[in-house]
C-alpha atoms as a PDB file:
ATOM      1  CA  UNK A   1       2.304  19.744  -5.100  1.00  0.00           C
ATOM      2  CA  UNK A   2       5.676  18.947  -4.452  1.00  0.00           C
ATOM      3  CA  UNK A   3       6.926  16.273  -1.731  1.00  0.00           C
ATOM      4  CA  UNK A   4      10.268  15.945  -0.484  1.00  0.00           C
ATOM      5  CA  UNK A   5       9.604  12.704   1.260  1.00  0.00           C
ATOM      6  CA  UNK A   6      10.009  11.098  -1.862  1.00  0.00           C
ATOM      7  CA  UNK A   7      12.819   8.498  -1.922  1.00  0.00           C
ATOM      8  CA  UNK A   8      14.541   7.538  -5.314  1.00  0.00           C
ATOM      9  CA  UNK A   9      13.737   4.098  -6.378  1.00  0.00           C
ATOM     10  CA  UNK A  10      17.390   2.021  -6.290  1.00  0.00           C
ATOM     11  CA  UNK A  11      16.495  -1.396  -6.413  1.00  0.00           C
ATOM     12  CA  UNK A  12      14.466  -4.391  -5.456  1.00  0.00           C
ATOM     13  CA  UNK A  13      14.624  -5.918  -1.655  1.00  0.00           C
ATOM     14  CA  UNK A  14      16.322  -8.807  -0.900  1.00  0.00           C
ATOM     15  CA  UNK A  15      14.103 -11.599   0.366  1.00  0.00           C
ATOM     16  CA  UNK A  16      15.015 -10.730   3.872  1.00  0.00           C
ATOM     17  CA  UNK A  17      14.648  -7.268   3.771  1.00  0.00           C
ATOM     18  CA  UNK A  18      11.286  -7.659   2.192  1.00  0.00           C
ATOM     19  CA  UNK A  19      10.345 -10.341   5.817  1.00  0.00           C
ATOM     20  CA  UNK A  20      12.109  -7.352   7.514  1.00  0.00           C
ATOM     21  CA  UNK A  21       9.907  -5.060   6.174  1.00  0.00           C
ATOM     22  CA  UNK A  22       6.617  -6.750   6.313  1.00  0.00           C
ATOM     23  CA  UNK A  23       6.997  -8.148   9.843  1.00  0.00           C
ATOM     24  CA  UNK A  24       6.552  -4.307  10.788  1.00  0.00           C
ATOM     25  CA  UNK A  25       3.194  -3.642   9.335  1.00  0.00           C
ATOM     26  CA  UNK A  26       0.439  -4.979  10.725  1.00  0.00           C
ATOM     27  CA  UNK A  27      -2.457  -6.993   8.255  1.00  0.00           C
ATOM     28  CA  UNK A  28      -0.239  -6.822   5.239  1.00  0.00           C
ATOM     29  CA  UNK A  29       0.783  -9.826   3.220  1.00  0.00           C
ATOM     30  CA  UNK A  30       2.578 -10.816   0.214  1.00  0.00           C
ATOM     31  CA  UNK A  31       0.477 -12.263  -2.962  1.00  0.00           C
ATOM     32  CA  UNK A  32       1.939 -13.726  -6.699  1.00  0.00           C
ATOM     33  CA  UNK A  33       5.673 -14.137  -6.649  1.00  0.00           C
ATOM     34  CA  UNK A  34       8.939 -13.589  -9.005  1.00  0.00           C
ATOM     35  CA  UNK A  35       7.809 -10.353 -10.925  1.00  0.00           C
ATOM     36  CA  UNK A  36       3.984 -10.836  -9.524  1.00  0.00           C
ATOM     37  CA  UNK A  37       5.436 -10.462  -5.671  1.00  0.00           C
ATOM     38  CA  UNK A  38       3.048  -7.658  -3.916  1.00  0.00           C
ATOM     39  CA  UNK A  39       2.598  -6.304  -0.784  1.00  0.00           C
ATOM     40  CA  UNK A  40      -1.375  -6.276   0.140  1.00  0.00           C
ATOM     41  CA  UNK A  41      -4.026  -5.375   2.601  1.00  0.00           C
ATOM     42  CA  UNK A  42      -7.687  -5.462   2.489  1.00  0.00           C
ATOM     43  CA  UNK A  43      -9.550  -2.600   4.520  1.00  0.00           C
ATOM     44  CA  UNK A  44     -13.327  -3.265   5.082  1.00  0.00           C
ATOM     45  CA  UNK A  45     -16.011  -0.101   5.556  1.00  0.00           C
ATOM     46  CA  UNK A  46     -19.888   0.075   7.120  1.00  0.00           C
ATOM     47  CA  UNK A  47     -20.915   1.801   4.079  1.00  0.00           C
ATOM     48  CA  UNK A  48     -19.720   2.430   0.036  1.00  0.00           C
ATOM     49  CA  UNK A  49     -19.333   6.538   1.258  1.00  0.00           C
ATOM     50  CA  UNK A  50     -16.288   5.312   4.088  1.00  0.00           C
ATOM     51  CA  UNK A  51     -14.803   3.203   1.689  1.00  0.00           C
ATOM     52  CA  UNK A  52     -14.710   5.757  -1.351  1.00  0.00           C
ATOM     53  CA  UNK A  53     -13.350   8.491   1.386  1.00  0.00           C
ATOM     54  CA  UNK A  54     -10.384   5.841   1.845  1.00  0.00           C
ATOM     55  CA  UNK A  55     -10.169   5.785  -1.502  1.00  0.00           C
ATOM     56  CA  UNK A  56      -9.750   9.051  -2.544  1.00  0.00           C
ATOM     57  CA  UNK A  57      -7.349   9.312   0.472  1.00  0.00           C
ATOM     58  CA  UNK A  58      -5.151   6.867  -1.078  1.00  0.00           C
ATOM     59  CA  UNK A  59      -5.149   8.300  -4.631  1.00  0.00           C
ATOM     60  CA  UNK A  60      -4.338  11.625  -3.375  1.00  0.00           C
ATOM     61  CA  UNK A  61      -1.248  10.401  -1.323  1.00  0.00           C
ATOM     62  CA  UNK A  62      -0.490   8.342  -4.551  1.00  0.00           C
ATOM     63  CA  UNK A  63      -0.403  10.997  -6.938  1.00  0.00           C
ATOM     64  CA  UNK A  64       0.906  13.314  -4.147  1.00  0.00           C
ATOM     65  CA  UNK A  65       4.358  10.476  -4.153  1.00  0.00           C
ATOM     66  CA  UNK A  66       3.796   9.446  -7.808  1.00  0.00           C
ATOM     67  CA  UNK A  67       3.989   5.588  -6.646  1.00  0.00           C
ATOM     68  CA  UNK A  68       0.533   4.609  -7.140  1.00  0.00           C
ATOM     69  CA  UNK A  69      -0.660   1.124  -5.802  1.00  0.00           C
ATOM     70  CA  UNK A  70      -3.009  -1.563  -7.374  1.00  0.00           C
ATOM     71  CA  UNK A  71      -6.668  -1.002  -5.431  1.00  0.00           C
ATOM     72  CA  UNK A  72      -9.766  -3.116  -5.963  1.00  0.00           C
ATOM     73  CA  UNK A  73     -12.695  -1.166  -5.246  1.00  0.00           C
ATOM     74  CA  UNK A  74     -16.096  -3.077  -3.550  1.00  0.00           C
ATOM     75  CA  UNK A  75     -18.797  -1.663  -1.709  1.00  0.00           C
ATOM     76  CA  UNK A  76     -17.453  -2.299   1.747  1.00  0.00           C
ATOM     77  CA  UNK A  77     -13.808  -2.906   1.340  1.00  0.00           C
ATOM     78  CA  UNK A  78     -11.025  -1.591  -0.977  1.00  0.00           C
ATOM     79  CA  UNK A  79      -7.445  -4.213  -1.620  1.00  0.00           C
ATOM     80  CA  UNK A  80      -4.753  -2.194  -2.009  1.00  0.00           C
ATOM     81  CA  UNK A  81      -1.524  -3.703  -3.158  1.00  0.00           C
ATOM     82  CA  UNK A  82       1.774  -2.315  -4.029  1.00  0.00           C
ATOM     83  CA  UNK A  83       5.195  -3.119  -6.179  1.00  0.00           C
ATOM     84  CA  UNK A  84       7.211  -0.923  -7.720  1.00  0.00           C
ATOM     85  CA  UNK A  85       7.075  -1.880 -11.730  1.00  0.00           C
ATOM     86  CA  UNK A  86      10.549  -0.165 -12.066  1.00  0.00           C
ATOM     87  CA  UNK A  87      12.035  -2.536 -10.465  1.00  0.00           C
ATOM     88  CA  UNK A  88      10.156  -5.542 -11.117  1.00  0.00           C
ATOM     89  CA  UNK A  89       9.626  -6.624  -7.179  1.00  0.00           C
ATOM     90  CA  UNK A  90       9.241  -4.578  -4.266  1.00  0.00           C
ATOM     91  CA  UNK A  91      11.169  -1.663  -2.578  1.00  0.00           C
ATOM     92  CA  UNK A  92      11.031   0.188   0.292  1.00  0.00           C
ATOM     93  CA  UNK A  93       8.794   3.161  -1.253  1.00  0.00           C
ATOM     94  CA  UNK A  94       6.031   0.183  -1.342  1.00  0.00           C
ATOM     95  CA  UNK A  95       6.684  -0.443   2.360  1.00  0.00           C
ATOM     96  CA  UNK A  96       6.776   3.248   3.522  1.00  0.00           C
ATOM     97  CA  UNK A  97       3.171   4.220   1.238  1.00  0.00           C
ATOM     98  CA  UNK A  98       1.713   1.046   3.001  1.00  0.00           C
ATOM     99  CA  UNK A  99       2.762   2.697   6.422  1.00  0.00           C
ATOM    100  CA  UNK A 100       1.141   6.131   5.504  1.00  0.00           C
ATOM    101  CA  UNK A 101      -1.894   4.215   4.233  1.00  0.00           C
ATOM    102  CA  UNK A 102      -2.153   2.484   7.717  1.00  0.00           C
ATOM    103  CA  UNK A 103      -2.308   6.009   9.399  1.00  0.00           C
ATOM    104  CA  UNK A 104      -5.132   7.641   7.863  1.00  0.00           C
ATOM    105  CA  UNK A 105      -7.560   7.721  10.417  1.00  0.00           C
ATOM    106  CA  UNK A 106     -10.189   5.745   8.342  1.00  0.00           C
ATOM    107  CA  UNK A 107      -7.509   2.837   8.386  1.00  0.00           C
ATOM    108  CA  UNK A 108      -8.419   1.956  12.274  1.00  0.00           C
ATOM    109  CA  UNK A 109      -7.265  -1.486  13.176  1.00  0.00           C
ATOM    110  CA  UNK A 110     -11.598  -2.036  13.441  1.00  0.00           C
ATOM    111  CA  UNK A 111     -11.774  -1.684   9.786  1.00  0.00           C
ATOM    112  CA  UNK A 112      -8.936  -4.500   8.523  1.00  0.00           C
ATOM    113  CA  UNK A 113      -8.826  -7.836   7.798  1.00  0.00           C
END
């Protein structure tokens, strides 16, 4: 399946843009730093079935973009973190997949934290 919302990977954020960036996504936060510097969120579920259907949501949209993110898998929650390895820090494609992860509808502000 091809996507043609992929954008090529130029280079790392500055530390401003990456504030920028962040400051527009709600219940995302940065973790590590210097090469370690991601972008994460942990989503909590009622039950292991809602939090394997986010899962699978976010491996399809993955593969779908080829920028796949780091995800920690528990009964009732799933961490998903991004960086783009390429680059050794973070660039906007890890910004824009955590946006499209916020919108699937199993991503409800209710299900965060």
């Amino acid at each position: 399946m091809k996507n043609s919302t992929l954008v090529p990977i130029s280079k790392a954020l500055t530390a401003t843009q990456i504030i920028a960036s962040l400051a527009k996504l709600e219940g995302w936060k940065l973790s590590g730093d210097g090469s370690d510097l991601v972008i994460e969120k942990t989503y909590r579920f009622a039950s292991y079935a809602q939090t394997m259907t986010f899962v699978n949501s976010v491996a399809w949209i993955a593969q779908i973009r080829n920028h796949h993110p780091a995800l920690q898998v528990h009964f009732d929650r799933c961490v998903v973190q991004y960086q783009t390895h390429d680059v050794g820090g973070l660039t906007q494609l890890d910004f824009d997949n955590a946006a499209t992860i916020d919108a699937l509808p199993m991503a409800s502000p209710g299900s965060i934290s």
